[in-house]
C-alpha atoms as a PDB file:
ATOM      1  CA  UNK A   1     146.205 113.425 127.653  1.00  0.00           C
ATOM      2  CA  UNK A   2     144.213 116.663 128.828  1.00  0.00           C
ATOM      3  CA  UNK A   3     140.632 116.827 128.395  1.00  0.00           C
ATOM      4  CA  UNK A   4     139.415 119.845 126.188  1.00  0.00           C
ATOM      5  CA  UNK A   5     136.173 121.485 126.665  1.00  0.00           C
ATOM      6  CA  UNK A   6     134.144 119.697 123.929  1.00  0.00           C
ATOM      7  CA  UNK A   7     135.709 116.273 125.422  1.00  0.00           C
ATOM      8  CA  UNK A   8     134.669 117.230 128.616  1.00  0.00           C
ATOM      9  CA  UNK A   9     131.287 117.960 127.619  1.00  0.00           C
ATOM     10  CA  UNK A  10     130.864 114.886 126.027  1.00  0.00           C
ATOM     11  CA  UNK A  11     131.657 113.164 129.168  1.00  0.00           C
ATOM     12  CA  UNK A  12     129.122 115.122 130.923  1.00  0.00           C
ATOM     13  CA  UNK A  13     126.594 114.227 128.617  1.00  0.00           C
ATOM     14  CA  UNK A  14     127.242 110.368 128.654  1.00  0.00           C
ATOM     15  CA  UNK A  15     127.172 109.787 132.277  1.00  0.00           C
ATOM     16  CA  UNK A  16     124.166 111.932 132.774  1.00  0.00           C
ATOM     17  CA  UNK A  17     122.326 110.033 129.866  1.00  0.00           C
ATOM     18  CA  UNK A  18     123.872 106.813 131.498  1.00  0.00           C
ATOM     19  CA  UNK A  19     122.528 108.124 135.474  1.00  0.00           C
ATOM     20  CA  UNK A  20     119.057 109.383 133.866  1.00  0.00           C
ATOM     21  CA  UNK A  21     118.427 105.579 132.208  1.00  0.00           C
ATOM     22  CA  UNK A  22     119.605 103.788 135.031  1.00  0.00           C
ATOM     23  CA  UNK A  23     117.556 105.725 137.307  1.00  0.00           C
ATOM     24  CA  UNK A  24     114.329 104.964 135.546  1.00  0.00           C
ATOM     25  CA  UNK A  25     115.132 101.321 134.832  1.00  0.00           C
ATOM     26  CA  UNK A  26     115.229 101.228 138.967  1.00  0.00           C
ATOM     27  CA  UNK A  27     112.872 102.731 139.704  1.00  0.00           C
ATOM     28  CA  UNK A  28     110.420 101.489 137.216  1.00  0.00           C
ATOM     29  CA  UNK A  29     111.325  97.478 137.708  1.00  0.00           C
ATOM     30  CA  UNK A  30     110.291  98.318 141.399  1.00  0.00           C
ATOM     31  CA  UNK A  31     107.316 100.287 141.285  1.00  0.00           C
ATOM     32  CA  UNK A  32     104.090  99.120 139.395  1.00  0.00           C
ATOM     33  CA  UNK A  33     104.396  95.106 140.179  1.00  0.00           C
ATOM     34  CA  UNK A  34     101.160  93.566 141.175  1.00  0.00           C
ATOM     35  CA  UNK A  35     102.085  91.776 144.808  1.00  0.00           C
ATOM     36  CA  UNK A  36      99.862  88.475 144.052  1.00  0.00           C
ATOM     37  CA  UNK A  37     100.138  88.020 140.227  1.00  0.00           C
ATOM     38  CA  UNK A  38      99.762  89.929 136.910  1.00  0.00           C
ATOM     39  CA  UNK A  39      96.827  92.837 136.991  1.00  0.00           C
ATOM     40  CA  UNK A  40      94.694  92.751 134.453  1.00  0.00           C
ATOM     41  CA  UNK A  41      92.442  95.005 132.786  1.00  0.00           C
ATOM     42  CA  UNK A  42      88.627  95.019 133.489  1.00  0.00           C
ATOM     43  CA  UNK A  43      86.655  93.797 130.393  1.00  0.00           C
ATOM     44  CA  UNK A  44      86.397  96.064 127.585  1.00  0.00           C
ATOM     45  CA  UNK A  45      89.045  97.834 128.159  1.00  0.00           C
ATOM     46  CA  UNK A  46      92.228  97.371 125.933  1.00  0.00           C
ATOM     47  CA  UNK A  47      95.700  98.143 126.711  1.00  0.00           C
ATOM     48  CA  UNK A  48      98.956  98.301 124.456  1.00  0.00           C
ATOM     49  CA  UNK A  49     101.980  96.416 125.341  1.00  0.00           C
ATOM     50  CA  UNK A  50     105.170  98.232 126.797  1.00  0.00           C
ATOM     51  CA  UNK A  51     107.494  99.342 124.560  1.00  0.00           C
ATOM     52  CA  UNK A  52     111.396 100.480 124.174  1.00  0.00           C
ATOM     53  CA  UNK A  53     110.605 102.559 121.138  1.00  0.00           C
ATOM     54  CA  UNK A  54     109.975 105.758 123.468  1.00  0.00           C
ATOM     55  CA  UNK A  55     112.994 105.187 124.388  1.00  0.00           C
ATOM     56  CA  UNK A  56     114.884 105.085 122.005  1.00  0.00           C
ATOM     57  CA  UNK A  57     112.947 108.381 120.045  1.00  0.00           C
ATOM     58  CA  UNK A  58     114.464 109.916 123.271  1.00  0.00           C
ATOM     59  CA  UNK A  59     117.696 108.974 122.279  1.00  0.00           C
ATOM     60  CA  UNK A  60     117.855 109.749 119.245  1.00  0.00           C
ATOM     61  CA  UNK A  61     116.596 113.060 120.029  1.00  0.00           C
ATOM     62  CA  UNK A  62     119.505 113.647 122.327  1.00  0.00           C
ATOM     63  CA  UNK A  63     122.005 112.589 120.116  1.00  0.00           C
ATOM     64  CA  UNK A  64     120.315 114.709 117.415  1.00  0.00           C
ATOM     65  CA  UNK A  65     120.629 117.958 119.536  1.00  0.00           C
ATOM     66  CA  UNK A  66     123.817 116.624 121.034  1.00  0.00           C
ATOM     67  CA  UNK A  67     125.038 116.944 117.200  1.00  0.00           C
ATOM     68  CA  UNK A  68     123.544 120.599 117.124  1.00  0.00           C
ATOM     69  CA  UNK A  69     125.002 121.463 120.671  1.00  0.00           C
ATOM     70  CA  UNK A  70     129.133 120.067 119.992  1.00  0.00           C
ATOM     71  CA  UNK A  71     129.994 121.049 116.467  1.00  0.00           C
ATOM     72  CA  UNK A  72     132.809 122.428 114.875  1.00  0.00           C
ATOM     73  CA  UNK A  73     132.857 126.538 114.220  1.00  0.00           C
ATOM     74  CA  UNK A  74     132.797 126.182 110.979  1.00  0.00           C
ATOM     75  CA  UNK A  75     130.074 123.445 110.498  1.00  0.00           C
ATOM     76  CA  UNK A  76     125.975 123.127 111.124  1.00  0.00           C
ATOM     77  CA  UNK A  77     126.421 119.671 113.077  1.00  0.00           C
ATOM     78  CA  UNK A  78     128.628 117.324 114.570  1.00  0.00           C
ATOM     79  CA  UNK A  79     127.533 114.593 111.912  1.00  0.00           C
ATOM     80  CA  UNK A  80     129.233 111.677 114.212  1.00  0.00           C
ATOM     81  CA  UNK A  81     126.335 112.603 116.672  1.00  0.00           C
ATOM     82  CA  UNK A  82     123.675 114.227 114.718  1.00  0.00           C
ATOM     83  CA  UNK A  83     123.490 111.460 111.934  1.00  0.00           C
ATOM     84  CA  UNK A  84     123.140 108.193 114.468  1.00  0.00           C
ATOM     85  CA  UNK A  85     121.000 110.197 116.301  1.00  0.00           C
ATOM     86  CA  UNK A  86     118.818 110.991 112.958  1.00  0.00           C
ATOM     87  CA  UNK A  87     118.520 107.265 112.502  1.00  0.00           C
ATOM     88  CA  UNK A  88     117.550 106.377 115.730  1.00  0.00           C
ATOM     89  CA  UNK A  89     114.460 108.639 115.780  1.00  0.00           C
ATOM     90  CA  UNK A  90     113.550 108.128 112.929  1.00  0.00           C
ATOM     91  CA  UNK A  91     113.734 104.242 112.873  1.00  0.00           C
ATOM     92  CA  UNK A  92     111.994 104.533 116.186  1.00  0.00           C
ATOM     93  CA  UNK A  93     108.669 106.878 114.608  1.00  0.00           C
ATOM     94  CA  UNK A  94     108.317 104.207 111.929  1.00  0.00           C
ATOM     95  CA  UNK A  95     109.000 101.118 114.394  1.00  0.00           C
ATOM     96  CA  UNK A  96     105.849 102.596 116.549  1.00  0.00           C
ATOM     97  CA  UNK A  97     103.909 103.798 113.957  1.00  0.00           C
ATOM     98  CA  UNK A  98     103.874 100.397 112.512  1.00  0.00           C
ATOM     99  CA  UNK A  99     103.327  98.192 116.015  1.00  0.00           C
ATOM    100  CA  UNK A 100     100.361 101.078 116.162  1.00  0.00           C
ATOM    101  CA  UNK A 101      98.854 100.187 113.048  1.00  0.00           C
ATOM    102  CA  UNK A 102      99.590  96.487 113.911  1.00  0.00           C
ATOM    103  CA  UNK A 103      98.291  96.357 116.729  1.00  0.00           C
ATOM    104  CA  UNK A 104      95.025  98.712 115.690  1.00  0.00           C
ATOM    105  CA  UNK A 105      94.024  95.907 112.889  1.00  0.00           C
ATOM    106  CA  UNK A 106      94.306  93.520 115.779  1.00  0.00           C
ATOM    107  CA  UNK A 107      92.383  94.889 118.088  1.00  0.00           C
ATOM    108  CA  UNK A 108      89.666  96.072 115.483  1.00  0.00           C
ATOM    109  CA  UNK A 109      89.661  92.321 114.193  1.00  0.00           C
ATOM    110  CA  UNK A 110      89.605  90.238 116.995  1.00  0.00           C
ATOM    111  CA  UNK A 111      86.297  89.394 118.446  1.00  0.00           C
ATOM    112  CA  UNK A 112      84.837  91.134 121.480  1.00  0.00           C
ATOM    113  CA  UNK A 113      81.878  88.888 123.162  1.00  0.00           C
ATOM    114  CA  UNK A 114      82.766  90.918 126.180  1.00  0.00           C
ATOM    115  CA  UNK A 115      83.217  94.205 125.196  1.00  0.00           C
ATOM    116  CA  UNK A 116      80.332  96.959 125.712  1.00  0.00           C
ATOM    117  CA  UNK A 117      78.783  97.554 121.815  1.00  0.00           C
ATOM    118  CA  UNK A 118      80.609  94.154 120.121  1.00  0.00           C
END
């Protein structure tokens, strides 16, 4: 079976997604660990957990242009890539935008003996 052009692309465009991921996941599980222990923050100061949702936005967004990129002559997207990647970014604004808000009434809640002004 010959590979066409739009195939082709594709291809491209999966193992470069696939290479680009797996070159951050290395790099980042190696860099940034504290050699004796977990750092922590000095008082005060507050820090949000890590988070995939970035992530996946990023995705989505790819897939979304993907869609735009690989369509038919005759059509505005390819919906097989365009819709997914629709859902993905948009699931993943309202995922963050929620831990945000979530994690803003915690913060704003708990009790700071600590904190400068609290």
């Amino acid at each position: 079976m010959p590979l066409n052009d739009t195939t082709f692309g594709f291809l491209i465009l999966g193992l470069g997604l696939l290479f680009v991921l797996g070159l951050v996941f290395a790099v980042t599980s190696r860099v940034g660990r504290a050699p004796h222990g977990t750092a922590t923050p000095p008082p005060g100061v507050h820090l949000p957990p890590g988070s995939w949702l970035p992530t996946l936005m990023a995705l989505g967004a790819a897939l979304i242009f993907a869609g735009l990129a690989f369509r038919p002559d005759d059509a505005l997207a390819n919906w097989v890539l365009f819709v997914p990647g629709a859902l993905a970014f948009v699931g993943g604004v309202v995922s963050w935008v929620r831990a945000a808000n979530r994690e803003w009434r915690d913060t704003e809640h708990a009790t700071h003996d600590d904190a400068p002004g609290h």
